[in-house]
PDB file of N, CA and C in Angstrom:
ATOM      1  N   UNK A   1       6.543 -19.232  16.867  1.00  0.00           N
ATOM      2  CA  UNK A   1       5.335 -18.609  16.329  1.00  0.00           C
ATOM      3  C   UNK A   1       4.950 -17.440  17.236  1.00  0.00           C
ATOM      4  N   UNK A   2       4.663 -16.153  16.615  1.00  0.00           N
ATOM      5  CA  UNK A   2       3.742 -15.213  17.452  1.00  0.00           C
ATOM      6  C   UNK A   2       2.526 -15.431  17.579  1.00  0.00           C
ATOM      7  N   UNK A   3       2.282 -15.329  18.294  1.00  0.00           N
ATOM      8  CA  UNK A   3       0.682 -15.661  19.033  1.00  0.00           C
ATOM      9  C   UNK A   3       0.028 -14.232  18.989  1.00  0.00           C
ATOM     10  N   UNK A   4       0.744 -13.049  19.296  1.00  0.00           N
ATOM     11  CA  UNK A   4      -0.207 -12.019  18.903  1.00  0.00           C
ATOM     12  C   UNK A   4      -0.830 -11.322  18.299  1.00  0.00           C
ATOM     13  N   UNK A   5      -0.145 -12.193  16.930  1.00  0.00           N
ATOM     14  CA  UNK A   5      -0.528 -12.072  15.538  1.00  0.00           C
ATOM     15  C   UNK A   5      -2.200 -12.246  15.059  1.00  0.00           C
ATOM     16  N   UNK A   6      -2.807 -13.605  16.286  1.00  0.00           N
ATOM     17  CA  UNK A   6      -3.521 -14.131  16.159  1.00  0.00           C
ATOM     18  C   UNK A   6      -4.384 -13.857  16.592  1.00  0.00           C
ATOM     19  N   UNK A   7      -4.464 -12.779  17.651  1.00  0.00           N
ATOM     20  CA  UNK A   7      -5.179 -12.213  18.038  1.00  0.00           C
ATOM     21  C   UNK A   7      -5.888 -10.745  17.569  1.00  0.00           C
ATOM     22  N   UNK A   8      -7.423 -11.083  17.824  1.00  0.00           N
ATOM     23  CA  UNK A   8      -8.501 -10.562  16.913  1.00  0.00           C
ATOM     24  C   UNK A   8      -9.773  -9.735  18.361  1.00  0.00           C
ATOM     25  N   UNK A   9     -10.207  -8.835  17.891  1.00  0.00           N
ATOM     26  CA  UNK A   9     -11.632  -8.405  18.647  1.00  0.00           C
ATOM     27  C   UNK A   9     -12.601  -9.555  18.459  1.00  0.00           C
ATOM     28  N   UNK A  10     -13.027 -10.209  19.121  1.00  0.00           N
ATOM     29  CA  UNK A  10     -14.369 -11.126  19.003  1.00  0.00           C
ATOM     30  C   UNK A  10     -15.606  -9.781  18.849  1.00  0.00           C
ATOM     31  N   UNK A  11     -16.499 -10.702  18.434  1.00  0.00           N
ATOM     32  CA  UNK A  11     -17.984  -9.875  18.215  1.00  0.00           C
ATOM     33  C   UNK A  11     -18.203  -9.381  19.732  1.00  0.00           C
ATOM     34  N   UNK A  12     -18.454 -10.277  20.799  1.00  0.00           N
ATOM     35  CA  UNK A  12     -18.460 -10.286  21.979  1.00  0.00           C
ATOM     36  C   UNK A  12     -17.175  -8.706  22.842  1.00  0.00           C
ATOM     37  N   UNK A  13     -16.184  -8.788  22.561  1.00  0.00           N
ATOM     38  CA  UNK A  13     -15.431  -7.782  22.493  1.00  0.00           C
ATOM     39  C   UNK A  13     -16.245  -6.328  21.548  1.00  0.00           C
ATOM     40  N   UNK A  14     -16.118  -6.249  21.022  1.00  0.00           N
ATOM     41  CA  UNK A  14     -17.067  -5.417  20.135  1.00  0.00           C
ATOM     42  C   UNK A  14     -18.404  -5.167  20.571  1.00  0.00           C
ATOM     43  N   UNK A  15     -19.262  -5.866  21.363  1.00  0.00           N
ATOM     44  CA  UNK A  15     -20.069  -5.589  21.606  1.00  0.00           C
ATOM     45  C   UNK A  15     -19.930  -4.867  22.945  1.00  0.00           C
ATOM     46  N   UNK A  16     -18.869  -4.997  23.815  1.00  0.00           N
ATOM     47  CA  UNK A  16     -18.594  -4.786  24.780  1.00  0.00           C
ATOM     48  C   UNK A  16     -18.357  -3.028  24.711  1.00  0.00           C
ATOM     49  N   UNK A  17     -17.302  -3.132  23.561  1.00  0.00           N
ATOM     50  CA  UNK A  17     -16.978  -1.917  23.273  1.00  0.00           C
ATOM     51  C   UNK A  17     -18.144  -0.956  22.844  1.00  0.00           C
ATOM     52  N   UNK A  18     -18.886  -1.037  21.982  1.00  0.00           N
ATOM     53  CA  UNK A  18     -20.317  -0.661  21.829  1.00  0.00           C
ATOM     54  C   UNK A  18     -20.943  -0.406  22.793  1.00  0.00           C
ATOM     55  N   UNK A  19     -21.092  -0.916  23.699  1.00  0.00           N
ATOM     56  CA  UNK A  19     -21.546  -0.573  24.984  1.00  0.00           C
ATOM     57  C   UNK A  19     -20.559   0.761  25.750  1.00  0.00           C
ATOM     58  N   UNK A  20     -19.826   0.569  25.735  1.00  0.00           N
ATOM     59  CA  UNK A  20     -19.069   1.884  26.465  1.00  0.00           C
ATOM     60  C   UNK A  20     -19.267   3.318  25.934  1.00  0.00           C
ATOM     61  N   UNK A  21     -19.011   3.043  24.157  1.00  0.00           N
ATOM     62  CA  UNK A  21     -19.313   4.093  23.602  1.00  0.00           C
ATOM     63  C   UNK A  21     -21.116   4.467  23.773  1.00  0.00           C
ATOM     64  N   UNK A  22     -21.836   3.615  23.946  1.00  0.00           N
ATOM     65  CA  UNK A  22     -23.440   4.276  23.685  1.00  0.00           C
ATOM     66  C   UNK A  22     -24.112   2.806  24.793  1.00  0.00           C
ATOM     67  N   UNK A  23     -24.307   3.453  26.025  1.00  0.00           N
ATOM     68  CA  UNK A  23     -24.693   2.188  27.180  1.00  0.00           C
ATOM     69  C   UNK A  23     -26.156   2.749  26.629  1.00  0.00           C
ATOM     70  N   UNK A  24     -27.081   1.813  26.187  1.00  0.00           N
ATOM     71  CA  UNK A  24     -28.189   1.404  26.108  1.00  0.00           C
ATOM     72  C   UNK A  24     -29.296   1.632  27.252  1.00  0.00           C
ATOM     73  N   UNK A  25     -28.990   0.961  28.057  1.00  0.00           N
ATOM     74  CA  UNK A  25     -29.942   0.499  29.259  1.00  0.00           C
ATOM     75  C   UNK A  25     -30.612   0.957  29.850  1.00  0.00           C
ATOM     76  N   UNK A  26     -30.336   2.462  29.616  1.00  0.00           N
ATOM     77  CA  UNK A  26     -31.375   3.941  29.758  1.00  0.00           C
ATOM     78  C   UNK A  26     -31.227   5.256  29.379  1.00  0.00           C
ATOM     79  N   UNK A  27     -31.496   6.086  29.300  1.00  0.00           N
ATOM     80  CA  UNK A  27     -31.372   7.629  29.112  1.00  0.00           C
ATOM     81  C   UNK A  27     -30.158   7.865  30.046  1.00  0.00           C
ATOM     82  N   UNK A  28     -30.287   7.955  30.981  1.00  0.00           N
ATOM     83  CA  UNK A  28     -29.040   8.271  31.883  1.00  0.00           C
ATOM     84  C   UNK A  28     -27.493   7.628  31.454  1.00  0.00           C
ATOM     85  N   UNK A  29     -27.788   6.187  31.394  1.00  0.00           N
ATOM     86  CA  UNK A  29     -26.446   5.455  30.935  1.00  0.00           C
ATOM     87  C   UNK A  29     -25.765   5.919  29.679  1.00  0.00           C
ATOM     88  N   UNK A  30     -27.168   6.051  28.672  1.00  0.00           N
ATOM     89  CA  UNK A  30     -26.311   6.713  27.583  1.00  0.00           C
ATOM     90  C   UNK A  30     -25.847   8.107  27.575  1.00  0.00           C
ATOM     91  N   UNK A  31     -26.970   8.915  28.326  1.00  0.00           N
ATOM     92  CA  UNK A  31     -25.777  10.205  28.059  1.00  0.00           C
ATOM     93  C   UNK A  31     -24.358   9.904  29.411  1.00  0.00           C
ATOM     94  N   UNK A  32     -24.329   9.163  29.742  1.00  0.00           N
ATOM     95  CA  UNK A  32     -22.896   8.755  30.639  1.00  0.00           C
ATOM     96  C   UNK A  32     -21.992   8.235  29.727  1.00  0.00           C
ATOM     97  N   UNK A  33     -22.298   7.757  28.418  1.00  0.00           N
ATOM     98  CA  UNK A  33     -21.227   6.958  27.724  1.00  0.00           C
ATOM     99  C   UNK A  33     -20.191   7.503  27.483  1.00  0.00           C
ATOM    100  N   UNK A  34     -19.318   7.079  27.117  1.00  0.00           N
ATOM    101  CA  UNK A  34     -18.385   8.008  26.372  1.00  0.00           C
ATOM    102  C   UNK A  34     -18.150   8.693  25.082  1.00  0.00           C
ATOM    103  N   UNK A  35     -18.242   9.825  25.414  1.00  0.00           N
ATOM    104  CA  UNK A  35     -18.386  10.935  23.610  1.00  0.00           C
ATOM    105  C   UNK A  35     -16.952  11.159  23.254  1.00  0.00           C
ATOM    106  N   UNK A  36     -16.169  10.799  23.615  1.00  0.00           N
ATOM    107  CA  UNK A  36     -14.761  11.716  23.697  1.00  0.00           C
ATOM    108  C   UNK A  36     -13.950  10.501  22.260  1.00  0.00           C
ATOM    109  N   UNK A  37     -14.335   8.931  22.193  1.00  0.00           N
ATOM    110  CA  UNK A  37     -13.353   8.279  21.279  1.00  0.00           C
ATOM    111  C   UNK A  37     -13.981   8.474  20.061  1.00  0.00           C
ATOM    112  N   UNK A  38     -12.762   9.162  19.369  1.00  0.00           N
ATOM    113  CA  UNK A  38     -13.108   9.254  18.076  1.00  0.00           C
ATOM    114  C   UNK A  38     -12.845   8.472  16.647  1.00  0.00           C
ATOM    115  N   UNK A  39     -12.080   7.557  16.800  1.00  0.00           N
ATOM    116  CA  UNK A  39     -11.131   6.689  15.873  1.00  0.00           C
ATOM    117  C   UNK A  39     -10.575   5.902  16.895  1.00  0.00           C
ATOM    118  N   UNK A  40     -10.456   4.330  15.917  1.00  0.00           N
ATOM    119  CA  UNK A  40      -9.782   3.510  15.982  1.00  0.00           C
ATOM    120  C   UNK A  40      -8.358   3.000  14.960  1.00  0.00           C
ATOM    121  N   UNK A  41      -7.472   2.996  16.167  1.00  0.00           N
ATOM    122  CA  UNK A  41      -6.030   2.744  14.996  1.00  0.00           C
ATOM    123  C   UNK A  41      -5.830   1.550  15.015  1.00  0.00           C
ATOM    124  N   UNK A  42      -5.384   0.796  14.172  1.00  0.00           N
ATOM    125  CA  UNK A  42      -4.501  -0.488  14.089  1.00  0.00           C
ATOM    126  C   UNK A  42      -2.997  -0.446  13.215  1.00  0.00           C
ATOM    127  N   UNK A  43      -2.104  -0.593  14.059  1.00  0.00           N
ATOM    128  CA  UNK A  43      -0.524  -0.527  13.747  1.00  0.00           C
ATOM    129  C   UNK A  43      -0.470  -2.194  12.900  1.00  0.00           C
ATOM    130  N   UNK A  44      -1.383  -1.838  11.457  1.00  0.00           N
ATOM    131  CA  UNK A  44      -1.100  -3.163  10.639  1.00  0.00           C
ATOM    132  C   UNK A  44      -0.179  -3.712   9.667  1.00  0.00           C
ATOM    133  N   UNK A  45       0.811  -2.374   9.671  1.00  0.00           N
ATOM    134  CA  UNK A  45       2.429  -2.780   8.961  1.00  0.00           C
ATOM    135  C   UNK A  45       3.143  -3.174   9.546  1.00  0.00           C
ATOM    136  N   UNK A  46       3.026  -3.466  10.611  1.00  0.00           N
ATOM    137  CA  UNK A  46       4.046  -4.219  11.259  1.00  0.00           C
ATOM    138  C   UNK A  46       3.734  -5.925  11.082  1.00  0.00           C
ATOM    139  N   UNK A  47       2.233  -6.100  10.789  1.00  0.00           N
ATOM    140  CA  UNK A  47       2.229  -7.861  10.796  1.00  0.00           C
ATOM    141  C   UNK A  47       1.375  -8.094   9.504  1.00  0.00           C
ATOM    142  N   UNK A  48       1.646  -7.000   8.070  1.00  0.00           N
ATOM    143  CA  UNK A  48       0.848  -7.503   6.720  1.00  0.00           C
ATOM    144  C   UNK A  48      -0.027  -8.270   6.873  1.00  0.00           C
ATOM    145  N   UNK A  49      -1.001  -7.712   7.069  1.00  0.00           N
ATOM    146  CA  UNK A  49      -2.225  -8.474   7.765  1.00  0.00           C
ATOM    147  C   UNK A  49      -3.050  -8.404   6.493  1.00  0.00           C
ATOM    148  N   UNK A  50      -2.886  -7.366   5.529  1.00  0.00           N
ATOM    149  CA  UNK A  50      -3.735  -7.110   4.692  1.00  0.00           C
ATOM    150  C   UNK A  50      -3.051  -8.312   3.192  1.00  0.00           C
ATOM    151  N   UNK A  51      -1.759  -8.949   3.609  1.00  0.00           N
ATOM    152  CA  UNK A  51      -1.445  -9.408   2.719  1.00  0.00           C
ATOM    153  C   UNK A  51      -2.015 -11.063   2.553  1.00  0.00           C
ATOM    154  N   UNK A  52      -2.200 -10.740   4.244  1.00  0.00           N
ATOM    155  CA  UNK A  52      -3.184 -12.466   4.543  1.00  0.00           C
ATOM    156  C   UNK A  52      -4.310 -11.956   4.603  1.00  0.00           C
ATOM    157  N   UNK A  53      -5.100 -10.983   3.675  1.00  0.00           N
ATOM    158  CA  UNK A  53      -6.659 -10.969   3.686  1.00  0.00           C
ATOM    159  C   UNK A  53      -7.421 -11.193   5.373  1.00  0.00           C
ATOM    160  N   UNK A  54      -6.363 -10.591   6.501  1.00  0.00           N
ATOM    161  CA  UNK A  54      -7.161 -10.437   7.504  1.00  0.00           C
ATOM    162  C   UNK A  54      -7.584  -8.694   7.742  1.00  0.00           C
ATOM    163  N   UNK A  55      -8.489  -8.736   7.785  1.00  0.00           N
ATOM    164  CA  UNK A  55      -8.886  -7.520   8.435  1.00  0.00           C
ATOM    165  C   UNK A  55      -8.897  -7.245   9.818  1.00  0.00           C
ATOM    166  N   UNK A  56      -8.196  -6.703  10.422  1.00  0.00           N
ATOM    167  CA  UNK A  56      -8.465  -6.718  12.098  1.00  0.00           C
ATOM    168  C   UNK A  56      -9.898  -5.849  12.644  1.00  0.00           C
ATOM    169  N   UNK A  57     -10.634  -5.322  11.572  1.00  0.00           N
ATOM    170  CA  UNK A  57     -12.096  -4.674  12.398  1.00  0.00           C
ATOM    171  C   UNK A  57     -13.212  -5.541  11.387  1.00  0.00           C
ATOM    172  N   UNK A  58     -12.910  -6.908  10.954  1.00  0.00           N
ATOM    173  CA  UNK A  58     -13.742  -7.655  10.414  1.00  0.00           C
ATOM    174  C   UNK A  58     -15.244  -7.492  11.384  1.00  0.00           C
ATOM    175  N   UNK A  59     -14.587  -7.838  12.180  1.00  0.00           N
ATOM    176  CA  UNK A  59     -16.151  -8.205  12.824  1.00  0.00           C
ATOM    177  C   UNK A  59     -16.913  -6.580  13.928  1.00  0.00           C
ATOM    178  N   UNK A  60     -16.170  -5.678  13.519  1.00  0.00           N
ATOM    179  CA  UNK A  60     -16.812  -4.541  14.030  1.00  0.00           C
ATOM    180  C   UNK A  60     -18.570  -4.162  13.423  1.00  0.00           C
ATOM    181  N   UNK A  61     -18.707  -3.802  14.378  1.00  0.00           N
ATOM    182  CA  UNK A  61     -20.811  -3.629  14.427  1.00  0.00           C
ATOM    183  C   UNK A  61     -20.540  -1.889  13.934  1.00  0.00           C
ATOM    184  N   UNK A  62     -21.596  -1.947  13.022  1.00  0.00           N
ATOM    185  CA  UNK A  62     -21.871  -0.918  11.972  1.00  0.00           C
ATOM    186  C   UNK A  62     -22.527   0.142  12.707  1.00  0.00           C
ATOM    187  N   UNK A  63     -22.960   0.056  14.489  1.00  0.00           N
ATOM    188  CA  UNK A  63     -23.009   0.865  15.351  1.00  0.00           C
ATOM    189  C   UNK A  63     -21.627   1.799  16.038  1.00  0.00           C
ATOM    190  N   UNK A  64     -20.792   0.824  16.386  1.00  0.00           N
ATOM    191  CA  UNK A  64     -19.510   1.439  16.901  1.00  0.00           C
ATOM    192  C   UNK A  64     -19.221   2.499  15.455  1.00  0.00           C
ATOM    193  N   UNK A  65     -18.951   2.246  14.176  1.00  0.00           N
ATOM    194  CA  UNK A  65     -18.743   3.748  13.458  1.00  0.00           C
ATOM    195  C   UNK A  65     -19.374   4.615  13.346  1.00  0.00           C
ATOM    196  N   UNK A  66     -20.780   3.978  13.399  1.00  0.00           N
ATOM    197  CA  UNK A  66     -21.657   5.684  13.409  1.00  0.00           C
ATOM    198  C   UNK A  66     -21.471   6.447  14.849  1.00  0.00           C
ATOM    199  N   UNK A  67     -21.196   5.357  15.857  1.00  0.00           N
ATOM    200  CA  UNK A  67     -20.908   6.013  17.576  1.00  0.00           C
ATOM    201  C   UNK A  67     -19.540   6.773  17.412  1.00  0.00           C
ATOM    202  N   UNK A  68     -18.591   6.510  16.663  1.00  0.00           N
ATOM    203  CA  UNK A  68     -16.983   7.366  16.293  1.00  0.00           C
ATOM    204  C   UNK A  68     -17.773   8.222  15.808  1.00  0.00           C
ATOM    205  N   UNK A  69     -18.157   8.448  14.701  1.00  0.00           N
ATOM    206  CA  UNK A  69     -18.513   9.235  13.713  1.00  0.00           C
ATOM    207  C   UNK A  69     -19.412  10.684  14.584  1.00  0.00           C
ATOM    208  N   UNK A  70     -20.212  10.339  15.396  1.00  0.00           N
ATOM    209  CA  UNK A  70     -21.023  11.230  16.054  1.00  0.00           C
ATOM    210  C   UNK A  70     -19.946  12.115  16.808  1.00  0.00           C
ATOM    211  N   UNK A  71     -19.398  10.758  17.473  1.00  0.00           N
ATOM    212  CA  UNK A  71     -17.941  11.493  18.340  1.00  0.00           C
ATOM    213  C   UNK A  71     -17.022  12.534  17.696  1.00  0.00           C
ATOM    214  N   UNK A  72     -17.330  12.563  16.394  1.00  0.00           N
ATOM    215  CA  UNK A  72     -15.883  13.060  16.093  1.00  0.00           C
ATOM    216  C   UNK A  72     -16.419  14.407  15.504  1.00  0.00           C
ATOM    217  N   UNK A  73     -17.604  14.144  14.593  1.00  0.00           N
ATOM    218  CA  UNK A  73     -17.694  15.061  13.795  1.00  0.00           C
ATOM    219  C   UNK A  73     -19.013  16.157  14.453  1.00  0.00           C
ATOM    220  N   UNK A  74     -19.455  15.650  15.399  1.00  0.00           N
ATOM    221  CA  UNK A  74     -20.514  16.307  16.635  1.00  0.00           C
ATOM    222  C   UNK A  74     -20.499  16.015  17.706  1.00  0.00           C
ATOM    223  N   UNK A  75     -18.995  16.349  18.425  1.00  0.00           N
ATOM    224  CA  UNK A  75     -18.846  16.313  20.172  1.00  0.00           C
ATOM    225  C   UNK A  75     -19.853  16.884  20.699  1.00  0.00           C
ATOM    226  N   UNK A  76     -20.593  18.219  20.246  1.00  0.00           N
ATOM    227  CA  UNK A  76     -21.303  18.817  20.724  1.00  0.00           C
ATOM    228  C   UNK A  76     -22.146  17.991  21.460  1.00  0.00           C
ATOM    229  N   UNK A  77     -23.009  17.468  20.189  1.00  0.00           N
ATOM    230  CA  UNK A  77     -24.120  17.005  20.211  1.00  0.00           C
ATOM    231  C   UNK A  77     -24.202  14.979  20.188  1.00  0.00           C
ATOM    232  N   UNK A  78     -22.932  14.526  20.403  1.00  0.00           N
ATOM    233  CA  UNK A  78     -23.322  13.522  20.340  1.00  0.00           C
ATOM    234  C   UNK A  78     -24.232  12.481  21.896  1.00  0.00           C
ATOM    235  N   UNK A  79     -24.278  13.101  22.668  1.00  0.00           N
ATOM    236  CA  UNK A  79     -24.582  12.247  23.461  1.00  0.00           C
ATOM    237  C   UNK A  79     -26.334  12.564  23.516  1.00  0.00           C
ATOM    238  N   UNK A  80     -27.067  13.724  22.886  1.00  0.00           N
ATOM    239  CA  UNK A  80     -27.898  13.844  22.621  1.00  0.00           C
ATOM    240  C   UNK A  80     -28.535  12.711  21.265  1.00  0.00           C
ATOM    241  N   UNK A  81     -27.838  12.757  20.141  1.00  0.00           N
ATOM    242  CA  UNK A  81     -27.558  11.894  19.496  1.00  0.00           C
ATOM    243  C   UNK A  81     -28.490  10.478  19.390  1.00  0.00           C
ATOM    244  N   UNK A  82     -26.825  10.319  20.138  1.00  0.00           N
ATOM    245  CA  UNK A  82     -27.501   8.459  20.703  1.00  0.00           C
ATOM    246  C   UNK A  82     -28.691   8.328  21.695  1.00  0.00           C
ATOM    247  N   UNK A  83     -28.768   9.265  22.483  1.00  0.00           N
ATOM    248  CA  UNK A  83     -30.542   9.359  22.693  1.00  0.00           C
ATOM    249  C   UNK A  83     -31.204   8.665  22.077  1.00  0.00           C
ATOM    250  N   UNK A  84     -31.555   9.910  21.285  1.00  0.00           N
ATOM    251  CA  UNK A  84     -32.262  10.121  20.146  1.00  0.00           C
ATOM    252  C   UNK A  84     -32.527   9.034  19.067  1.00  0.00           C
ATOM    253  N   UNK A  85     -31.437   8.017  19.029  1.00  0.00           N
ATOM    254  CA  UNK A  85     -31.194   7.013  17.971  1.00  0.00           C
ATOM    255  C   UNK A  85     -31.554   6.155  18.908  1.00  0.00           C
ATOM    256  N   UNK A  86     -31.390   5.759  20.308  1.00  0.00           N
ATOM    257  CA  UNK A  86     -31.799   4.279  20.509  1.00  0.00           C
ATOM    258  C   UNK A  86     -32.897   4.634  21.659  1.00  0.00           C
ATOM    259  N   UNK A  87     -33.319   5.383  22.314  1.00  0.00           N
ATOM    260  CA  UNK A  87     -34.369   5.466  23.044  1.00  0.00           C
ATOM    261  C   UNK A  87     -35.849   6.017  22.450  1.00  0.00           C
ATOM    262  N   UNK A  88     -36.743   5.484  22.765  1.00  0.00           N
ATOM    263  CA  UNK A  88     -38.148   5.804  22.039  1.00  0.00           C
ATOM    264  C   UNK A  88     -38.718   7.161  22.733  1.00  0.00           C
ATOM    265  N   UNK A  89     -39.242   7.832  22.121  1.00  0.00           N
ATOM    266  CA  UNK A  89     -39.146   9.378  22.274  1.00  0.00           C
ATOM    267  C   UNK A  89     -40.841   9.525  21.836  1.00  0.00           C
TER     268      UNK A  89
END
């Protein structure tokens, strides 16, 4: 059996990741986050994952895409951004 088949992002993972892209914990941390990742790949033809109804970004937080999304489509401006979105102003 492959075992790495089986392996998945936990929420906990994801949240982790969320954090890197947009650190919370103050004004400073977040504009320190990282603006630069723009997309996430998954190489899922190699293990038809979609044929076993797994999704491998099942449990991704509806924050991490809008945090890509800022990244990608407003490098400029994204670290202003997430400011703006999670600190009270």
């Amino acid at each position: 059996r492959d075992y790495e088949e089986d392996i998945a992002i936990t929420r906990a993972g994801w949240s982790a990741f969320s954090a890197v892209l947009c650190d919370t914990s103050s004004v400073n941390n977040t504009y320190l986050s990282n603006h630069t990742v723009q997309e996430l790949w998954c190489d899922c033809d190699d293990h038809d994952d979609e044929d076993e109804g797994i999704d491998p970004f099942r449990d991704i937080d509806e924050d991490i895409v809008l945090y890509l999304q800022l990244n990608k489509e407003h490098p400029q401006y994204a670290a202003r951004c997430k400011i703006l979105m999670t600190h009270n102003h």
